[in-house]
C-alpha atoms as a PDB file:
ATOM      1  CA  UNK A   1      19.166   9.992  87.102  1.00  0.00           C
ATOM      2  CA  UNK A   2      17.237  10.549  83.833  1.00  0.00           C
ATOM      3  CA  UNK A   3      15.229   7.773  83.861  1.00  0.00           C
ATOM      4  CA  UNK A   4      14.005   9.139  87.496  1.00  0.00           C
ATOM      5  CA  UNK A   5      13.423  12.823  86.019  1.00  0.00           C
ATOM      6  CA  UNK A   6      11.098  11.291  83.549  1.00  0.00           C
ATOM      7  CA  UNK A   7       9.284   9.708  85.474  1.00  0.00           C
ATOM      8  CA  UNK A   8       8.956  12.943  88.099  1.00  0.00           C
ATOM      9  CA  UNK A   9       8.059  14.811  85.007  1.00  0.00           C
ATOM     10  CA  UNK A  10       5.388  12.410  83.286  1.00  0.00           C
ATOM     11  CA  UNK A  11       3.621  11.900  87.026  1.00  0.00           C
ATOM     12  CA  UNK A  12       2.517   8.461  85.662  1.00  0.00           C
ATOM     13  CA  UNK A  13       4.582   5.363  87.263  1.00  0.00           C
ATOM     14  CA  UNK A  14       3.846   1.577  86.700  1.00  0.00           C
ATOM     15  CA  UNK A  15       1.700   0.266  89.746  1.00  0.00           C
ATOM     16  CA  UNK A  16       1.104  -3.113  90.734  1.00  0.00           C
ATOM     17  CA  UNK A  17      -2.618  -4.607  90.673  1.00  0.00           C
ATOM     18  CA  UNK A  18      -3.424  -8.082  92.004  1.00  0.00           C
ATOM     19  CA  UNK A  19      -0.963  -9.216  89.760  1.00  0.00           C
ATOM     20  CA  UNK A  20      -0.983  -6.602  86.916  1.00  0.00           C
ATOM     21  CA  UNK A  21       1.486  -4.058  85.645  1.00  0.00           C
ATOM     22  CA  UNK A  22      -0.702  -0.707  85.165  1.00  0.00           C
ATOM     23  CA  UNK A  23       0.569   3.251  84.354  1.00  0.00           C
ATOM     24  CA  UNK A  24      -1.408   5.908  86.614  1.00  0.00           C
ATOM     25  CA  UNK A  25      -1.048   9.216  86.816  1.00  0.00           C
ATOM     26  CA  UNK A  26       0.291  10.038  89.977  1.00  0.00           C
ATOM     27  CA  UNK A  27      -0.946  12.674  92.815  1.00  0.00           C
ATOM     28  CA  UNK A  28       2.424  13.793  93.768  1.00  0.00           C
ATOM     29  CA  UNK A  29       6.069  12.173  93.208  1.00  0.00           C
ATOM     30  CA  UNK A  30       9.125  12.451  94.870  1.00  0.00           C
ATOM     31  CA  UNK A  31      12.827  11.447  94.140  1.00  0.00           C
ATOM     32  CA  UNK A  32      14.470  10.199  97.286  1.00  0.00           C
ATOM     33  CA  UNK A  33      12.298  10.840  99.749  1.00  0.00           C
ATOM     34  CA  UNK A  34      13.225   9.257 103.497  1.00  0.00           C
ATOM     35  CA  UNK A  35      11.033   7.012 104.927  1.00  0.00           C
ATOM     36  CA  UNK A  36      12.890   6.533 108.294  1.00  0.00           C
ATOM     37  CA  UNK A  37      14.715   3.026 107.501  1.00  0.00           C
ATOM     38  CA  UNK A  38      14.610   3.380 103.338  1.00  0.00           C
ATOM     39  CA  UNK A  39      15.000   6.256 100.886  1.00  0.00           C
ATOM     40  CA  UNK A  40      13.237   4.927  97.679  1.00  0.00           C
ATOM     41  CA  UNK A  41      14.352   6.117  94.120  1.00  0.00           C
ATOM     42  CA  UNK A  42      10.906   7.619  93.564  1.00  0.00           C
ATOM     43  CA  UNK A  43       8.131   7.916  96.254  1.00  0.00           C
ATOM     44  CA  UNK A  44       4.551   8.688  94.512  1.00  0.00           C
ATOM     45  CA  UNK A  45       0.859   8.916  95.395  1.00  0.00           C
ATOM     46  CA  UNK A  46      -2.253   7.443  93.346  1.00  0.00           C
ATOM     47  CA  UNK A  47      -5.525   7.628  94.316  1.00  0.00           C
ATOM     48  CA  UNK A  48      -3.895   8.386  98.226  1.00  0.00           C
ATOM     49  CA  UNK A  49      -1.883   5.457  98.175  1.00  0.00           C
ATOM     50  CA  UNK A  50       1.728   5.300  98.559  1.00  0.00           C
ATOM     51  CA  UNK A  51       3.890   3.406  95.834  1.00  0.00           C
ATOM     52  CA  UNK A  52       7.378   3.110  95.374  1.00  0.00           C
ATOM     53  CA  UNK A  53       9.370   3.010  92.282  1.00  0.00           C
ATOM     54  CA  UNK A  54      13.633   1.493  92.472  1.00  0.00           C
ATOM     55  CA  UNK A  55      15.418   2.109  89.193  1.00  0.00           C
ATOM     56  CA  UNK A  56      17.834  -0.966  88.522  1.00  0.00           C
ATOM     57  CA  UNK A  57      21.013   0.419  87.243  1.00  0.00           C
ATOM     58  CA  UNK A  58      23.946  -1.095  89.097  1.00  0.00           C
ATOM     59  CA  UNK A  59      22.294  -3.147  92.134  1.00  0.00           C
ATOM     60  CA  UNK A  60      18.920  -4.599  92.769  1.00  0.00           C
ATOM     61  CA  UNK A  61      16.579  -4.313  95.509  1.00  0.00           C
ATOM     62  CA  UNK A  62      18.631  -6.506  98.018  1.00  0.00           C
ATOM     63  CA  UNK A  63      16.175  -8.977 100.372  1.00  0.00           C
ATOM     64  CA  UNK A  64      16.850  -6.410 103.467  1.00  0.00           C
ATOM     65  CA  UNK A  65      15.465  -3.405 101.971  1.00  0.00           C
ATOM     66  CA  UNK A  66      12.546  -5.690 100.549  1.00  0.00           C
ATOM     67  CA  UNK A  67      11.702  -6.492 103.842  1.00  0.00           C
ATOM     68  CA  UNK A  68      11.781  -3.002 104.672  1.00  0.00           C
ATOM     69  CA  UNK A  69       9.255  -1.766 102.073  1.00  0.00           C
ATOM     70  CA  UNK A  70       6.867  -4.806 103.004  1.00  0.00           C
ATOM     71  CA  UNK A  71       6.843  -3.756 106.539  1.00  0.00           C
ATOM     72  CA  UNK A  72       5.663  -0.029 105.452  1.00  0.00           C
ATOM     73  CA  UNK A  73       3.108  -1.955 103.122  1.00  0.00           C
ATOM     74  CA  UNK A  74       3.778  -0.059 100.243  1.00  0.00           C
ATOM     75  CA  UNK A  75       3.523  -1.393  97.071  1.00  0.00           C
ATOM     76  CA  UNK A  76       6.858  -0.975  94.924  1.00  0.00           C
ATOM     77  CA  UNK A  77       8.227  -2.169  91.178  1.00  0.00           C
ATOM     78  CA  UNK A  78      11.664  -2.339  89.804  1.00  0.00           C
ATOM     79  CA  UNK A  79      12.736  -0.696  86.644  1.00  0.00           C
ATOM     80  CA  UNK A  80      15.492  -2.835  85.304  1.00  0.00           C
ATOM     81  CA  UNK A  81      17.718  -0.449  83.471  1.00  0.00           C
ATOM     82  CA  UNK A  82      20.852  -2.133  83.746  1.00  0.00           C
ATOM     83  CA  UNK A  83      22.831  -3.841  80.774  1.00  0.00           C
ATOM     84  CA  UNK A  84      20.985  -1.517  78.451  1.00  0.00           C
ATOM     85  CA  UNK A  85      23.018   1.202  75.936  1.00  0.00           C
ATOM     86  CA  UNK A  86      20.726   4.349  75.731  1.00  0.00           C
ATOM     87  CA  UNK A  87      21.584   7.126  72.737  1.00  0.00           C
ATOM     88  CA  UNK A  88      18.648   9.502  73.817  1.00  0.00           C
ATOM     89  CA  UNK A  89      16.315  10.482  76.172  1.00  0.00           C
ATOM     90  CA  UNK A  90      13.389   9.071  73.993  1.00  0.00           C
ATOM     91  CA  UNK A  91      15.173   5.427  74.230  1.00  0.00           C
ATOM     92  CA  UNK A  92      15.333   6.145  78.498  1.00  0.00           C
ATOM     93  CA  UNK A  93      10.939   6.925  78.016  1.00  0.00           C
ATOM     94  CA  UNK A  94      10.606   3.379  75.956  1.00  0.00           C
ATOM     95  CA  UNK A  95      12.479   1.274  78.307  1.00  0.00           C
ATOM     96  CA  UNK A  96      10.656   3.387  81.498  1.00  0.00           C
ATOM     97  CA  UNK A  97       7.512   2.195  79.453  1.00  0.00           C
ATOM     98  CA  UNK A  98       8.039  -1.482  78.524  1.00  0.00           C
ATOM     99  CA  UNK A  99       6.513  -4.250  80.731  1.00  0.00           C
ATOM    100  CA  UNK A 100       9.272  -6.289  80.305  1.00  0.00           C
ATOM    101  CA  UNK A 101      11.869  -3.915  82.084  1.00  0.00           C
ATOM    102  CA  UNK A 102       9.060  -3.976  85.242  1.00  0.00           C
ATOM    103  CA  UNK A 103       9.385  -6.231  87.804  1.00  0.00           C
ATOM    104  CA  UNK A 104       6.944  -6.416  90.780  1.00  0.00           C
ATOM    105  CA  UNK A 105       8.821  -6.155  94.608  1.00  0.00           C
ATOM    106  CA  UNK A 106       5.609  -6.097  96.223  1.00  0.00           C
ATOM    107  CA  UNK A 107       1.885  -5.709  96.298  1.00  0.00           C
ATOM    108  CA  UNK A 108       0.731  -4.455  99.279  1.00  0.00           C
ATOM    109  CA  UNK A 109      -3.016  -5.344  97.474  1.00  0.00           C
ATOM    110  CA  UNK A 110      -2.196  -9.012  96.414  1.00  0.00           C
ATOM    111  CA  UNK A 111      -0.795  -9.107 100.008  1.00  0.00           C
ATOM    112  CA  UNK A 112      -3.986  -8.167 101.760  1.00  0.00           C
ATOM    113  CA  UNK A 113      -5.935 -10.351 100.017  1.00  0.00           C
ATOM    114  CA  UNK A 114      -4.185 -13.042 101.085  1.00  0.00           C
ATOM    115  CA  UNK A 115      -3.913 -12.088 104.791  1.00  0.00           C
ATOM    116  CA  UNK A 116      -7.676 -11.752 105.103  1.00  0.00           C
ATOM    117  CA  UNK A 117      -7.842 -15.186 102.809  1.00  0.00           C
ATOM    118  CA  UNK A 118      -5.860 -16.867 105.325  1.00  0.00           C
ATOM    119  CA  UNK A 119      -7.827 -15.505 108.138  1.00  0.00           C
ATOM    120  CA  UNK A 120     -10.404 -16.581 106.833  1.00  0.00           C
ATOM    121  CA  UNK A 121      -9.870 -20.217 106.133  1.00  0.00           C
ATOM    122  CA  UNK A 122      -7.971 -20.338 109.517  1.00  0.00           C
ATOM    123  CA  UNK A 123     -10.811 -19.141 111.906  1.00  0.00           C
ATOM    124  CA  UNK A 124     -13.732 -19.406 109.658  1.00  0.00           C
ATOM    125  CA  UNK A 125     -16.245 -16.385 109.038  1.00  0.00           C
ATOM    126  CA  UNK A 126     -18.312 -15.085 111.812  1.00  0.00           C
ATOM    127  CA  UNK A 127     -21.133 -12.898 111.580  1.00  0.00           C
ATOM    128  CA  UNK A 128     -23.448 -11.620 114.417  1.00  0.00           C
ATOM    129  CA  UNK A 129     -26.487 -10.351 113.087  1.00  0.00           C
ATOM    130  CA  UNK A 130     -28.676  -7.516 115.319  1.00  0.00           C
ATOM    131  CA  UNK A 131     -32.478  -7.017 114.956  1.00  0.00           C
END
């Protein structure tokens, strides 16, 4: 529960870039919110783009609810939390904060690329030029 409140209060989540682990500030965050089929930890905006951000305290990301985030084609990371002893709300901020506590559930931009890469390769590239 803390580690989501800090993360509601900083607005600035890690966000997944072809590959990349960056911190954004965010438009607007949520904790919770329902999304029909999933209720994500924390729900955010950047740049109008929806991200999703799972705290790992107890239970991972199973491979249903996966599947459910890659079918809204959001991007979403995983805060592993778990196995960790924390004496104060600073310690919470530095594990929110290190790299090595991120893991990457899905980019919805690595994912596009490689959709359109494959569409490309399969049917080839086809241009109609007008004059």
């Amino acid at each position: 529960m803390l580690a989501k409140e800090i993360i509601a209060e900083e607005k600035r989540i890690p966000i997944p870039r072809n590959g990349q682990i960056d911190f954004h500030q965010t438009d607007s965050i949520e904790q919770e919110k329902f999304l029909g089929d999933i209720i994500p930890d924390l729900y955010a905006n950047c740049e109008n783009r929806p991200y999703i951000v799972e705290i790992l305290v107890t239970h991972e990301v199973d491979e249903e609810k996966l599947q459910k985030i890659m079918q809204h084609k959001i991007s979403a990371v995983e805060i592993d939390l778990s196995d960790k002893t924390f004496e104060s709300k600073e310690d919470v901020k530095v594990a929110i904060h290190n790299p090595q506590n991120i893991k990457v559930l899905h980019d919805d931009d690595i994912s596009l690329i490689s959709e359109r890469k494959e569409i490309l390769l399969n049917y080839g590239l086809k241009l109609k030029v007008d004059r």
